[in-house]
C-alpha atoms as a PDB file:
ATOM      1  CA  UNK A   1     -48.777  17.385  18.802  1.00  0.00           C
ATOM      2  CA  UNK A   2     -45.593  17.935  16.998  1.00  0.00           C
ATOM      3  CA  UNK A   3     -44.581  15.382  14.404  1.00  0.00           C
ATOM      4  CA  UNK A   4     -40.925  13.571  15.040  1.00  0.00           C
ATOM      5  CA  UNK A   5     -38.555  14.794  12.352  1.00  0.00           C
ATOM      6  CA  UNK A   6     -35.480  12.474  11.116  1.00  0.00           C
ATOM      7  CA  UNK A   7     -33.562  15.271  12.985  1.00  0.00           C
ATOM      8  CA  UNK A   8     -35.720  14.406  16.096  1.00  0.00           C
ATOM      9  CA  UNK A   9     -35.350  10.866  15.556  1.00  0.00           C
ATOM     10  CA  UNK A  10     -31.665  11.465  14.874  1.00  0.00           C
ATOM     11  CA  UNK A  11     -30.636  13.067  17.980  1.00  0.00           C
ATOM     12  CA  UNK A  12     -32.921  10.957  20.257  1.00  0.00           C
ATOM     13  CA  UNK A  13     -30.936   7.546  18.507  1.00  0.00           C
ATOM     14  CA  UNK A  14     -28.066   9.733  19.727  1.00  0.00           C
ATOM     15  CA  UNK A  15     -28.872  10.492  23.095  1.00  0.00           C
ATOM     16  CA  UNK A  16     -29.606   6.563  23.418  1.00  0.00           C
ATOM     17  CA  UNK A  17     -26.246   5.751  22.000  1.00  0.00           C
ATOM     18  CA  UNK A  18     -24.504   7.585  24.421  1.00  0.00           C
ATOM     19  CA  UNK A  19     -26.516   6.377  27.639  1.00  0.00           C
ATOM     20  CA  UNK A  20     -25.945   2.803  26.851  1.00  0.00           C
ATOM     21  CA  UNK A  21     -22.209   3.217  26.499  1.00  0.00           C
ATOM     22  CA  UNK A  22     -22.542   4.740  29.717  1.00  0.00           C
ATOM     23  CA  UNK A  23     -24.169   1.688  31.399  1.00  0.00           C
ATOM     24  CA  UNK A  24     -21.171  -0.043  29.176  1.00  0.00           C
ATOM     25  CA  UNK A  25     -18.370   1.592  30.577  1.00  0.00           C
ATOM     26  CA  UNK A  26     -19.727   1.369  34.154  1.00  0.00           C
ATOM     27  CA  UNK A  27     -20.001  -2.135  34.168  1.00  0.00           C
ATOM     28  CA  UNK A  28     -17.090  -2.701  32.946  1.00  0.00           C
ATOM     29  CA  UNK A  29     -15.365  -0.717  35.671  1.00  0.00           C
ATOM     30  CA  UNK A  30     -17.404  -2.689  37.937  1.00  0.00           C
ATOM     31  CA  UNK A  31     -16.576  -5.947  37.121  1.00  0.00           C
ATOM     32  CA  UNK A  32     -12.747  -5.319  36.609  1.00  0.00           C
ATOM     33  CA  UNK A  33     -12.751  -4.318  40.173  1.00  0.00           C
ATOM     34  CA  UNK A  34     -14.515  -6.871  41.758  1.00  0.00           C
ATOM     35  CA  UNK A  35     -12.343  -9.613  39.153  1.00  0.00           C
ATOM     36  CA  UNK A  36      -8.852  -8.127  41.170  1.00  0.00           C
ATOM     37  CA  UNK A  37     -10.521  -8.057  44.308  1.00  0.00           C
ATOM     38  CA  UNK A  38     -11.470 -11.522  43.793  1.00  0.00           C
ATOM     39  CA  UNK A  39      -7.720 -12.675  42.482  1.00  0.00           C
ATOM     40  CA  UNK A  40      -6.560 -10.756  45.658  1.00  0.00           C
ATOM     41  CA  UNK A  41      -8.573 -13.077  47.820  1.00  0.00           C
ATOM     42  CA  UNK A  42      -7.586 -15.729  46.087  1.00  0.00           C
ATOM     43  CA  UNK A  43      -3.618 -15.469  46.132  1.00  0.00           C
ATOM     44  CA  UNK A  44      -3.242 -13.094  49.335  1.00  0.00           C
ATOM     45  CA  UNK A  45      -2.441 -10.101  47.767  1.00  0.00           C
ATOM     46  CA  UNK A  46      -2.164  -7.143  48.690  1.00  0.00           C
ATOM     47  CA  UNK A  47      -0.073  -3.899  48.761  1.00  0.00           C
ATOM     48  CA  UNK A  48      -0.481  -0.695  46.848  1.00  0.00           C
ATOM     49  CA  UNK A  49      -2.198  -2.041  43.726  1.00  0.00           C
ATOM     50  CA  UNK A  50      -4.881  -3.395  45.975  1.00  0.00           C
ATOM     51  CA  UNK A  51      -5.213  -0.816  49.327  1.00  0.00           C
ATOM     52  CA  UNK A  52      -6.672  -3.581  51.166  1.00  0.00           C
ATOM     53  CA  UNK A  53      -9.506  -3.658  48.993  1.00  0.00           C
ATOM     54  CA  UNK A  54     -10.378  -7.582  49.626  1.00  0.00           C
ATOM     55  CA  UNK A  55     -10.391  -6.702  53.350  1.00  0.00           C
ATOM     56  CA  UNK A  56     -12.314  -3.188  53.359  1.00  0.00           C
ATOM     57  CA  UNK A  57     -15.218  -3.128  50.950  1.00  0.00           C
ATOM     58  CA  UNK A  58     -16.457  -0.166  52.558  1.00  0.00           C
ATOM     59  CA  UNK A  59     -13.415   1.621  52.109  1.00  0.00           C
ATOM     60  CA  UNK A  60     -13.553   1.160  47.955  1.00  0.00           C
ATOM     61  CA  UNK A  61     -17.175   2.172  47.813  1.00  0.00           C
ATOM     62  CA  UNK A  62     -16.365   5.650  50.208  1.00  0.00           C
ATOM     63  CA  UNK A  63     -13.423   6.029  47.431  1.00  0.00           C
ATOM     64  CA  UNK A  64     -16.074   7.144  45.050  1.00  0.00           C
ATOM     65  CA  UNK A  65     -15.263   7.913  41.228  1.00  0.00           C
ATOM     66  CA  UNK A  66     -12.119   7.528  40.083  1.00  0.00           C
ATOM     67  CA  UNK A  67     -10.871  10.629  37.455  1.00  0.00           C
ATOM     68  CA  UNK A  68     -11.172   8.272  34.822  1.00  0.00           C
ATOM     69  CA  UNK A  69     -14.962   8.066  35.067  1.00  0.00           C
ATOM     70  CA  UNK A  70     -15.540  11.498  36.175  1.00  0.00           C
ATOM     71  CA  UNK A  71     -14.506  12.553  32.830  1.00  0.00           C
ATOM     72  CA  UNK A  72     -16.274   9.574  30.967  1.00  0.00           C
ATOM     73  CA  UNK A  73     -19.397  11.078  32.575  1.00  0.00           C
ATOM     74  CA  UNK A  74     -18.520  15.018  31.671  1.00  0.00           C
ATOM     75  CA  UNK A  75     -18.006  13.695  28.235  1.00  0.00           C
ATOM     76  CA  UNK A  76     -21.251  12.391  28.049  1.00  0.00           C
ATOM     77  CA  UNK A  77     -22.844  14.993  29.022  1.00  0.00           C
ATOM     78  CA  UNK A  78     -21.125  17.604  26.876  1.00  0.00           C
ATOM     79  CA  UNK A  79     -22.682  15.152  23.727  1.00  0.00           C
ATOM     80  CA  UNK A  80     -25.780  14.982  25.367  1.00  0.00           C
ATOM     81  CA  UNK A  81     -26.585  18.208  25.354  1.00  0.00           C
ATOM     82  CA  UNK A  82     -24.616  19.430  21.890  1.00  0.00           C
ATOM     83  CA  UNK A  83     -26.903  17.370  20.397  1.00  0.00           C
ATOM     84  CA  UNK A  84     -29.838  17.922  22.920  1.00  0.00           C
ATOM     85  CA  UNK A  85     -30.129  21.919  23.259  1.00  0.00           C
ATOM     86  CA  UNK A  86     -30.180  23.040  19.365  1.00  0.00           C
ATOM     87  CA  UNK A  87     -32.661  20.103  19.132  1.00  0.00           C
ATOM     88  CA  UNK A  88     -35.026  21.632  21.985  1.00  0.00           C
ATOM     89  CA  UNK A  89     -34.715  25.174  20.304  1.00  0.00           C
ATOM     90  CA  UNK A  90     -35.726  24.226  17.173  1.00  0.00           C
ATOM     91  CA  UNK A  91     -38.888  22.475  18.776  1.00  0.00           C
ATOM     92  CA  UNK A  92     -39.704  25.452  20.523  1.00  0.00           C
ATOM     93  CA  UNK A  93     -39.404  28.266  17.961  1.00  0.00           C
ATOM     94  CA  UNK A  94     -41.600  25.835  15.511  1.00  0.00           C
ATOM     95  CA  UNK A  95     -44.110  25.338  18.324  1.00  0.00           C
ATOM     96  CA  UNK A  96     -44.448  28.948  19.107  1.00  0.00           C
ATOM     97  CA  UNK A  97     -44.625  30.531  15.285  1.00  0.00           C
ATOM     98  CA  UNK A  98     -47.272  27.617  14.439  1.00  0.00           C
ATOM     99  CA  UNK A  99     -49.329  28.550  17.203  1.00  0.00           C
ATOM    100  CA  UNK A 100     -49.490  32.616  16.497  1.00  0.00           C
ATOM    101  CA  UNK A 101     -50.440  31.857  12.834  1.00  0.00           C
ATOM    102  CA  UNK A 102     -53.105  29.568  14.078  1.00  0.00           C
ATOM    103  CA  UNK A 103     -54.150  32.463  16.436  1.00  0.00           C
ATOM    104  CA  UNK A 104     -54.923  34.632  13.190  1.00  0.00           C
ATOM    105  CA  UNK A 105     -56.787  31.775  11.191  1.00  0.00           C
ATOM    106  CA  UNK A 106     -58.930  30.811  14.170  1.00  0.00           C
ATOM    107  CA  UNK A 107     -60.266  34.309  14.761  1.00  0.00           C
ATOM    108  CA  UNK A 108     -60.343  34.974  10.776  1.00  0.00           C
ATOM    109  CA  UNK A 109     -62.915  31.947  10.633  1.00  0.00           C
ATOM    110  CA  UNK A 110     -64.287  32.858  13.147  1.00  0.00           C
ATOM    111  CA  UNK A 111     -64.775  36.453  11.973  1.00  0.00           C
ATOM    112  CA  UNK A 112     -66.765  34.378   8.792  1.00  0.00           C
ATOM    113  CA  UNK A 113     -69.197  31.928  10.508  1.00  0.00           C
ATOM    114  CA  UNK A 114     -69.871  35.009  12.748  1.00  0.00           C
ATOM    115  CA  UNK A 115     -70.719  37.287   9.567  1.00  0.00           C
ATOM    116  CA  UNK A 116     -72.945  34.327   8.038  1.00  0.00           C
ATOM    117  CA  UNK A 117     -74.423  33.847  11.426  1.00  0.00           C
ATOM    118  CA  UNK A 118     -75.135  36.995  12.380  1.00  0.00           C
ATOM    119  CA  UNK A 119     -76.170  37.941   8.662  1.00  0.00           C
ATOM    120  CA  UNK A 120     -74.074  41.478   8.784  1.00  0.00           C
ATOM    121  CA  UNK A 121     -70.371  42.117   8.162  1.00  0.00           C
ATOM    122  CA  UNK A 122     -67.871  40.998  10.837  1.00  0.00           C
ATOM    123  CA  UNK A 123     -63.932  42.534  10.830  1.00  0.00           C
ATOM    124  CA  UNK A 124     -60.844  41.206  12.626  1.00  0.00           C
ATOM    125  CA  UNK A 125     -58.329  44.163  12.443  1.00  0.00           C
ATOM    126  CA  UNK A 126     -54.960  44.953  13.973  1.00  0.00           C
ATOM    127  CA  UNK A 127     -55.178  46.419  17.114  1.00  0.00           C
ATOM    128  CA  UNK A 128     -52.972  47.210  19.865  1.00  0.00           C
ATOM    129  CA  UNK A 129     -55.060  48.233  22.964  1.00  0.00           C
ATOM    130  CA  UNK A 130     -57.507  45.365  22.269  1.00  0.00           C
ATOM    131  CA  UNK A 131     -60.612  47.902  21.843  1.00  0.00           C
ATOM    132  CA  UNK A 132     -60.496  49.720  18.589  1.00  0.00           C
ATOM    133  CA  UNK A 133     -58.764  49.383  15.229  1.00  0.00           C
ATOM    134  CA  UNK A 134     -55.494  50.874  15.576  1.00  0.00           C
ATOM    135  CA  UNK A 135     -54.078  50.858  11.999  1.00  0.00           C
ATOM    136  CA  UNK A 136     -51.013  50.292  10.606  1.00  0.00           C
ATOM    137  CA  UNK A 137     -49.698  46.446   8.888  1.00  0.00           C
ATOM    138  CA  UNK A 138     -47.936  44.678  11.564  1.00  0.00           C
ATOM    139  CA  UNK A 139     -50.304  42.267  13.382  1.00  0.00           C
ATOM    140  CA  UNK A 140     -47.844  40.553  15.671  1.00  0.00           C
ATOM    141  CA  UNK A 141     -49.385  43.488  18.180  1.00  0.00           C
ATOM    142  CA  UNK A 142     -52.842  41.839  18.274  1.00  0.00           C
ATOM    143  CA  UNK A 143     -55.778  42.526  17.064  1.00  0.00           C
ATOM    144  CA  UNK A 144     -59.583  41.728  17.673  1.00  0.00           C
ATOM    145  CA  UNK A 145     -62.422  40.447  15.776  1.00  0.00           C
ATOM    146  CA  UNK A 146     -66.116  43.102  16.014  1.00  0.00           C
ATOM    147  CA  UNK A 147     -69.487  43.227  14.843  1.00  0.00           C
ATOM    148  CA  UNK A 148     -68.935  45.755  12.259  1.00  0.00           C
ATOM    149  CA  UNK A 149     -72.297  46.949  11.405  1.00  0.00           C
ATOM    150  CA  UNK A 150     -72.095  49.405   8.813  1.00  0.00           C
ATOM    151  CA  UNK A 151     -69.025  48.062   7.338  1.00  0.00           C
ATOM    152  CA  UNK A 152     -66.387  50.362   7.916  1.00  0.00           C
ATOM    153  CA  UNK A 153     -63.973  48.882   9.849  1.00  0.00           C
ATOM    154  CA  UNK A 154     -64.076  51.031  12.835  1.00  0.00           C
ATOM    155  CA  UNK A 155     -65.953  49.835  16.152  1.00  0.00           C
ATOM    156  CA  UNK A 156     -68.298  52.371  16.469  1.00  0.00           C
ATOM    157  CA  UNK A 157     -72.080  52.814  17.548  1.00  0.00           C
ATOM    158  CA  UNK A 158     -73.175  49.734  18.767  1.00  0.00           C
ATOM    159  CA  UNK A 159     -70.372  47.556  17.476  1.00  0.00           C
ATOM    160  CA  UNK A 160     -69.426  44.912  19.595  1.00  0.00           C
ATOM    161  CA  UNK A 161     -65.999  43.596  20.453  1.00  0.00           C
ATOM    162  CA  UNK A 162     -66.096  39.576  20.437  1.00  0.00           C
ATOM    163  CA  UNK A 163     -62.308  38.552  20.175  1.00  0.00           C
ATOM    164  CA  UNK A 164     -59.404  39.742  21.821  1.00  0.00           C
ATOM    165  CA  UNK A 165     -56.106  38.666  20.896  1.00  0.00           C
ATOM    166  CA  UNK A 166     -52.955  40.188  22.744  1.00  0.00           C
ATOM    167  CA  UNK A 167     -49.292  40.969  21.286  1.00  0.00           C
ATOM    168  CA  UNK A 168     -46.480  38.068  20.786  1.00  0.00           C
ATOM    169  CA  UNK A 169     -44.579  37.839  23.668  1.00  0.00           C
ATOM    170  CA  UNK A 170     -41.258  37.519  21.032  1.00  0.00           C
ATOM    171  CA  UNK A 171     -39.786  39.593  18.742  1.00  0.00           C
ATOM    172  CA  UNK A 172     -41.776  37.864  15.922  1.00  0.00           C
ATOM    173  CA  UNK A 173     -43.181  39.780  12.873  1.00  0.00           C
ATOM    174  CA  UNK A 174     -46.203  39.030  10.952  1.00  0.00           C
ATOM    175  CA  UNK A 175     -47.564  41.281   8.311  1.00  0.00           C
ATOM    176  CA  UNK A 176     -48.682  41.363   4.297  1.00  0.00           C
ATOM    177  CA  UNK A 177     -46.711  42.997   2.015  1.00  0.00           C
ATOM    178  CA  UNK A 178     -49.587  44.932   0.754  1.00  0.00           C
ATOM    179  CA  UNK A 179     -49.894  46.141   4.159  1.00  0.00           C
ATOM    180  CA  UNK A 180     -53.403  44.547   5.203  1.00  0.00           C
ATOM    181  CA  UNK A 181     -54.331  45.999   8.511  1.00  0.00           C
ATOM    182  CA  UNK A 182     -58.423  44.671   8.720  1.00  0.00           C
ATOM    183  CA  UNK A 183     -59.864  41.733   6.647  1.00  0.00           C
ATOM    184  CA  UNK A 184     -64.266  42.072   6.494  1.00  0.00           C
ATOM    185  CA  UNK A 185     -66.326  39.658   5.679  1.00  0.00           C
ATOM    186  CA  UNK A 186     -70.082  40.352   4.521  1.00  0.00           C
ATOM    187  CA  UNK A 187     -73.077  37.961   5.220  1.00  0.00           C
ATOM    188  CA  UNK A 188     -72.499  35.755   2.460  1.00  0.00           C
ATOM    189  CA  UNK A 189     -68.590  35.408   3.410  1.00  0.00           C
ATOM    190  CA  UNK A 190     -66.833  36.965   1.243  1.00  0.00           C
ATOM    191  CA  UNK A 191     -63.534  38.972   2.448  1.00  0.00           C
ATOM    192  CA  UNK A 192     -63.576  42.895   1.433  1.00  0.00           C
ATOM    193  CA  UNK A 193     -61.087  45.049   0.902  1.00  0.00           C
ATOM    194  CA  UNK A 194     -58.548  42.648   0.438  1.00  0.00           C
ATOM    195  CA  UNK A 195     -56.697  43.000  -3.293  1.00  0.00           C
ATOM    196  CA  UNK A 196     -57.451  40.602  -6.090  1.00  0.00           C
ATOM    197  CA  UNK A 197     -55.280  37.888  -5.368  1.00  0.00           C
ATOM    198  CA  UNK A 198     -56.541  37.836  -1.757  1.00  0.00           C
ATOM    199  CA  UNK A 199     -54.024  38.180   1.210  1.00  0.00           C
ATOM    200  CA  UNK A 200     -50.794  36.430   2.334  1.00  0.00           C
ATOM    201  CA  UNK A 201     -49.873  37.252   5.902  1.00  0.00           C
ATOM    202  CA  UNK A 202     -46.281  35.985   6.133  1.00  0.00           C
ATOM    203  CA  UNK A 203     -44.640  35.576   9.987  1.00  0.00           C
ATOM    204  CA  UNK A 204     -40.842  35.572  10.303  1.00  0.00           C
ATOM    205  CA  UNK A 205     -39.286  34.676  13.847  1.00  0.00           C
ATOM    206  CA  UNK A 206     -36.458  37.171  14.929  1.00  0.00           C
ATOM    207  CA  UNK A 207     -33.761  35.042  12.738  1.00  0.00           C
ATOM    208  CA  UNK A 208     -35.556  35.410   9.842  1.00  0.00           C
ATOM    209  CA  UNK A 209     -34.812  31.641   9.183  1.00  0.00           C
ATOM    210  CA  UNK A 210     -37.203  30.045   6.642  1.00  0.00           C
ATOM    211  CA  UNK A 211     -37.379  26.766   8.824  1.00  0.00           C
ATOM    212  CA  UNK A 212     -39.711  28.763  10.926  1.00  0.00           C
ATOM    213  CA  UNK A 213     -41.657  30.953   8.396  1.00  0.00           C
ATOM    214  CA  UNK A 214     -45.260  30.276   8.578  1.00  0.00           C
ATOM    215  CA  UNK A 215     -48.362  32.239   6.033  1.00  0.00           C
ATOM    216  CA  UNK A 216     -51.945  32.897   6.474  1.00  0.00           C
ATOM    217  CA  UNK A 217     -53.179  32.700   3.002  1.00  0.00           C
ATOM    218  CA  UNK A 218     -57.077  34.298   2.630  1.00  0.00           C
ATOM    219  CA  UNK A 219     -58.934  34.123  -0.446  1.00  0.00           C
ATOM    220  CA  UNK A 220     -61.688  36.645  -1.534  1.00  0.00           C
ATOM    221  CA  UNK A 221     -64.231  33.334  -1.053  1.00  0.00           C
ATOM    222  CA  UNK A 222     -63.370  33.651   2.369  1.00  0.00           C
ATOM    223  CA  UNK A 223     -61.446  30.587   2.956  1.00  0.00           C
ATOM    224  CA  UNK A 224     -58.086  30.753   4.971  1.00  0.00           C
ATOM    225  CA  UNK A 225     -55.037  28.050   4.865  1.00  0.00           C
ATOM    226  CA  UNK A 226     -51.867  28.448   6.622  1.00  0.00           C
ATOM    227  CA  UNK A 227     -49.045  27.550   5.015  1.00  0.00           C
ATOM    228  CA  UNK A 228     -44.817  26.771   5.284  1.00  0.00           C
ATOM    229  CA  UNK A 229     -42.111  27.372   3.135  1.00  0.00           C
ATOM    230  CA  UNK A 230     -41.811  23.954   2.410  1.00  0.00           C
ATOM    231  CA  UNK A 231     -45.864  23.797   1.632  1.00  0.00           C
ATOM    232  CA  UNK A 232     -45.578  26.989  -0.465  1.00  0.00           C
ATOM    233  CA  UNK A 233     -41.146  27.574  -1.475  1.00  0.00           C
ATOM    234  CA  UNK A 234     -42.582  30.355  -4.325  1.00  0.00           C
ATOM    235  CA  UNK A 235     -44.531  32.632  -1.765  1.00  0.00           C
ATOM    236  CA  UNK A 236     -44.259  31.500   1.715  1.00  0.00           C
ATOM    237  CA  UNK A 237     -40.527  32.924   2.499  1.00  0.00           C
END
Protein backbone atom coordinates (compact mmCIF):
# COMPACT_ATOMS: atom_id res chain seq x y z
CA UNK A 1 0.00 0.00 0.00
CA UNK A 2 1.41 3.31 -0.88
CA UNK A 3 1.88 5.81 1.92
CA UNK A 4 -0.10 9.40 1.43
CA UNK A 5 2.50 12.08 0.82
CA UNK A 6 1.79 15.91 1.90
CA UNK A 7 1.70 16.22 -1.96
CA UNK A 8 -1.06 13.49 -1.93
CA UNK A 9 -2.73 15.00 0.88
CA UNK A 10 -2.26 18.37 -0.80
CA UNK A 11 -3.93 17.81 -3.99
CA UNK A 12 -6.74 15.59 -2.54
CA UNK A 13 -7.55 18.93 0.08
CA UNK A 14 -7.58 20.48 -3.40
CA UNK A 15 -9.75 18.41 -5.29
CA UNK A 16 -12.22 18.76 -2.15
CA UNK A 17 -11.94 22.48 -2.26
CA UNK A 18 -13.01 22.72 -5.58
CA UNK A 19 -16.07 20.18 -5.40
CA UNK A 20 -17.59 21.97 -2.54
CA UNK A 21 -17.50 25.33 -4.26
CA UNK A 22 -19.15 23.52 -6.86
CA UNK A 23 -22.10 22.37 -4.68
CA UNK A 24 -21.67 26.29 -3.54
CA UNK A 25 -22.16 27.88 -6.65
CA UNK A 26 -25.01 25.53 -7.67
CA UNK A 27 -27.04 26.27 -4.90
CA UNK A 28 -26.72 29.46 -5.10
CA UNK A 29 -27.95 29.53 -8.68
CA UNK A 30 -30.69 27.50 -7.43
CA UNK A 31 -32.03 29.44 -4.90
CA UNK A 32 -31.69 32.88 -6.75
CA UNK A 33 -33.97 31.40 -9.26
CA UNK A 34 -36.53 30.01 -7.36
CA UNK A 35 -36.29 33.61 -4.91
CA UNK A 36 -37.44 35.65 -8.51
CA UNK A 37 -39.73 33.09 -9.40
CA UNK A 38 -41.23 33.39 -6.11
CA UNK A 39 -41.28 37.52 -6.18
CA UNK A 40 -42.84 36.96 -9.69
CA UNK A 41 -45.70 35.09 -8.14
CA UNK A 42 -45.97 37.31 -5.69
CA UNK A 43 -46.31 40.78 -7.58
CA UNK A 44 -47.54 39.38 -11.13
CA UNK A 45 -44.62 39.77 -12.97
CA UNK A 46 -43.67 38.88 -15.79
CA UNK A 47 -42.07 39.81 -19.18
CA UNK A 48 -38.62 39.17 -20.50
CA UNK A 49 -36.70 39.05 -17.21
CA UNK A 50 -38.99 36.28 -16.15
CA UNK A 51 -40.14 34.13 -19.63
CA UNK A 52 -43.06 32.98 -17.81
CA UNK A 53 -41.04 31.19 -15.48
CA UNK A 54 -43.74 31.30 -12.44
CA UNK A 55 -46.22 29.80 -14.94
CA UNK A 56 -43.95 27.07 -16.81
CA UNK A 57 -41.65 25.25 -14.44
CA UNK A 58 -41.07 22.76 -16.96
CA UNK A 59 -40.01 25.13 -19.38
CA UNK A 60 -36.93 26.53 -16.93
CA UNK A 61 -35.81 23.03 -16.09
CA UNK A 62 -35.79 21.97 -20.26
CA UNK A 63 -33.68 25.44 -20.43
CA UNK A 64 -30.81 23.53 -18.98
CA UNK A 65 -27.38 25.32 -18.02
CA UNK A 66 -27.05 28.64 -18.50
CA UNK A 67 -23.27 29.76 -20.09
CA UNK A 68 -22.49 31.04 -16.87
CA UNK A 69 -22.38 27.61 -15.23
CA UNK A 70 -21.20 25.74 -18.14
CA UNK A 71 -18.01 27.49 -17.73
CA UNK A 72 -18.05 27.37 -13.80
CA UNK A 73 -18.11 23.60 -14.42
CA UNK A 74 -15.18 23.57 -17.34
CA UNK A 75 -13.25 25.56 -14.86
CA UNK A 76 -13.49 23.07 -12.40
CA UNK A 77 -12.57 20.58 -14.19
CA UNK A 78 -9.52 22.10 -15.84
CA UNK A 79 -8.24 22.44 -11.77
CA UNK A 80 -9.31 19.16 -11.14
CA UNK A 81 -7.32 17.53 -13.24
CA UNK A 82 -4.05 20.11 -13.30
CA UNK A 83 -3.79 19.13 -10.03
CA UNK A 84 -5.16 15.50 -10.45
CA UNK A 85 -3.06 13.99 -13.53
CA UNK A 86 0.73 14.92 -12.45
CA UNK A 87 -0.52 13.60 -9.05
CA UNK A 88 -1.65 10.09 -10.61
CA UNK A 89 1.74 9.93 -12.61
CA UNK A 90 3.81 10.33 -9.92
CA UNK A 91 1.86 7.45 -8.04
CA UNK A 92 2.29 5.29 -10.82
CA UNK A 93 5.96 5.62 -11.83
CA UNK A 94 6.76 5.15 -7.84
CA UNK A 95 4.50 2.10 -7.79
CA UNK A 96 6.02 0.51 -10.77
CA UNK A 97 10.03 1.18 -10.02
CA UNK A 98 9.31 -0.09 -6.27
CA UNK A 99 7.87 -3.13 -7.47
CA UNK A 100 10.83 -4.19 -10.14
CA UNK A 101 13.44 -3.61 -7.36
CA UNK A 102 11.41 -5.77 -5.11
CA UNK A 103 11.32 -8.32 -8.03
CA UNK A 104 15.29 -8.54 -7.75
CA UNK A 105 15.44 -8.74 -3.80
CA UNK A 106 12.72 -11.39 -3.63
CA UNK A 107 14.45 -13.78 -6.02
CA UNK A 108 18.05 -12.71 -4.53
CA UNK A 109 16.69 -14.11 -1.07
CA UNK A 110 15.35 -16.44 -2.42
CA UNK A 111 18.45 -17.51 -4.37
CA UNK A 112 20.02 -17.65 -0.38
CA UNK A 113 17.49 -19.71 1.67
CA UNK A 114 17.57 -21.94 -1.50
CA UNK A 115 21.55 -22.28 -1.30
CA UNK A 116 21.31 -22.94 2.64
CA UNK A 117 18.47 -25.26 1.97
CA UNK A 118 19.63 -27.11 -0.60
CA UNK A 119 23.29 -27.07 0.95
CA UNK A 120 25.01 -26.23 -2.68
CA UNK A 121 25.46 -22.87 -4.43
CA UNK A 122 22.38 -21.20 -5.96
CA UNK A 123 22.83 -18.09 -8.79
CA UNK A 124 20.26 -15.54 -9.97
CA UNK A 125 21.84 -14.06 -13.19
CA UNK A 126 20.69 -11.77 -15.97
CA UNK A 127 19.05 -13.43 -18.54
CA UNK A 128 17.05 -12.59 -21.43
CA UNK A 129 15.39 -15.79 -22.85
CA UNK A 130 14.56 -16.94 -19.29
CA UNK A 131 16.73 -20.31 -19.70
CA UNK A 132 20.40 -19.64 -19.53
CA UNK A 133 22.70 -16.86 -18.35
CA UNK A 134 22.92 -14.46 -21.04
CA UNK A 135 25.63 -11.99 -19.86
CA UNK A 136 26.06 -8.61 -20.04
CA UNK A 137 25.05 -5.76 -16.83
CA UNK A 138 21.66 -4.57 -17.54
CA UNK A 139 19.06 -6.62 -15.61
CA UNK A 140 15.94 -4.69 -16.47
CA UNK A 141 15.82 -7.74 -19.29
CA UNK A 142 15.17 -10.42 -16.62
CA UNK A 143 16.88 -12.84 -15.30
CA UNK A 144 16.36 -16.24 -13.38
CA UNK A 145 17.46 -17.80 -10.27
CA UNK A 146 19.24 -21.95 -10.85
CA UNK A 147 20.64 -24.63 -8.94
CA UNK A 148 24.13 -23.98 -9.82
CA UNK A 149 25.90 -27.06 -8.89
CA UNK A 150 29.40 -26.71 -9.56
CA UNK A 151 29.44 -23.07 -9.11
CA UNK A 152 30.02 -21.55 -12.26
CA UNK A 153 27.33 -19.60 -13.11
CA UNK A 154 26.20 -21.30 -16.17
CA UNK A 155 23.05 -23.76 -16.10
CA UNK A 156 24.54 -26.69 -17.20
CA UNK A 157 24.37 -30.58 -16.47
CA UNK A 158 21.71 -31.10 -14.26
CA UNK A 159 21.16 -27.53 -13.15
CA UNK A 160 17.80 -26.63 -12.59
CA UNK A 161 15.95 -23.47 -13.46
CA UNK A 162 13.63 -22.41 -10.35
CA UNK A 163 12.81 -18.63 -11.05
CA UNK A 164 11.85 -16.90 -13.99
CA UNK A 165 11.59 -13.32 -14.11
CA UNK A 166 10.63 -11.54 -17.51
CA UNK A 167 11.84 -7.98 -18.94
CA UNK A 168 10.23 -4.46 -17.68
CA UNK A 169 7.56 -3.65 -19.73
CA UNK A 170 9.11 0.30 -19.59
CA UNK A 171 11.99 1.80 -20.66
CA UNK A 172 13.48 1.44 -17.12
CA UNK A 173 17.21 0.66 -16.48
CA UNK A 174 18.66 -1.20 -13.68
CA UNK A 175 22.25 -2.18 -13.52
CA UNK A 176 25.65 -1.87 -11.13
CA UNK A 177 28.21 0.20 -12.08
CA UNK A 178 30.69 -2.51 -11.71
CA UNK A 179 28.69 -4.27 -14.18
CA UNK A 180 27.32 -7.32 -12.00
CA UNK A 181 25.62 -9.67 -14.34
CA UNK A 182 25.14 -13.04 -11.70
CA UNK A 183 25.26 -12.81 -7.84
CA UNK A 184 26.08 -16.81 -6.16
CA UNK A 185 25.56 -17.71 -3.05
CA UNK A 186 27.33 -20.90 -1.42
CA UNK A 187 25.71 -23.14 1.32
CA UNK A 188 26.57 -21.08 4.12
CA UNK A 189 25.16 -17.78 2.26
CA UNK A 190 27.61 -15.92 1.40
CA UNK A 191 27.44 -13.93 -2.12
CA UNK A 192 30.55 -14.74 -4.58
CA UNK A 193 31.95 -12.93 -7.01
CA UNK A 194 30.63 -9.82 -6.03
CA UNK A 195 33.62 -7.01 -5.24
CA UNK A 196 34.56 -6.07 -1.72
CA UNK A 197 32.14 -3.59 -0.93
CA UNK A 198 29.35 -5.91 -2.14
CA UNK A 199 26.88 -4.74 -4.93
CA UNK A 200 24.59 -1.72 -5.52
CA UNK A 201 22.10 -2.31 -8.29
CA UNK A 202 20.76 1.20 -8.96
CA UNK A 203 17.24 1.50 -11.24
CA UNK A 204 16.55 4.81 -13.00
CA UNK A 205 13.00 5.28 -14.72
CA UNK A 206 13.26 6.75 -18.35
CA UNK A 207 13.47 10.51 -16.79
CA UNK A 208 16.22 9.76 -14.89
CA UNK A 209 14.46 11.72 -12.01
CA UNK A 210 15.84 10.87 -8.53
CA UNK A 211 12.20 10.92 -7.04
CA UNK A 212 11.94 7.55 -8.61
CA UNK A 213 15.47 6.03 -8.20
CA UNK A 214 15.34 2.92 -6.25
CA UNK A 215 18.89 0.42 -5.18
CA UNK A 216 19.33 -3.13 -4.38
CA UNK A 217 22.14 -3.02 -2.00
CA UNK A 218 23.82 -6.86 -1.38
CA UNK A 219 26.40 -7.45 1.05
CA UNK A 220 29.07 -10.28 0.83
CA UNK A 221 27.04 -11.78 4.19
CA UNK A 222 24.37 -12.24 1.90
CA UNK A 223 21.89 -9.84 3.13
CA UNK A 224 19.99 -7.54 0.59
CA UNK A 225 18.14 -4.00 1.40
CA UNK A 226 16.60 -1.85 -1.10
CA UNK A 227 17.05 1.48 -0.82
CA UNK A 228 15.89 5.41 -2.15
CA UNK A 229 17.66 8.39 -2.70
CA UNK A 230 16.21 9.87 0.13
CA UNK A 231 17.21 6.53 2.35
CA UNK A 232 20.73 6.59 0.84
CA UNK A 233 21.37 10.74 -0.99
CA UNK A 234 25.45 9.61 -1.09
CA UNK A 235 24.95 6.36 -3.26
CA UNK A 236 21.46 5.76 -4.23
CA UNK A 237 21.24 8.45 -7.27
Amino acid sequence: MLACTPAHVHAADAAQGAVQLAQFTFRIKIEARLNIENWGRRTGACGPIFGGMHNDRKRMTAAGFTLVESLTVVAIVAILTSIGVPTFRTITTSSRVSTEVNALLSDVQYARSEALKQGQRVTTCISTDQETCTGGALWQGGWIVFSDTNGNATVDGTDAVLRVQKAFSRNDTFQDATGIGAITFNRAGFALNLPGAGALLVLHDVTQNVRYTRCLSIALAGMAITQTHTSAPATCT
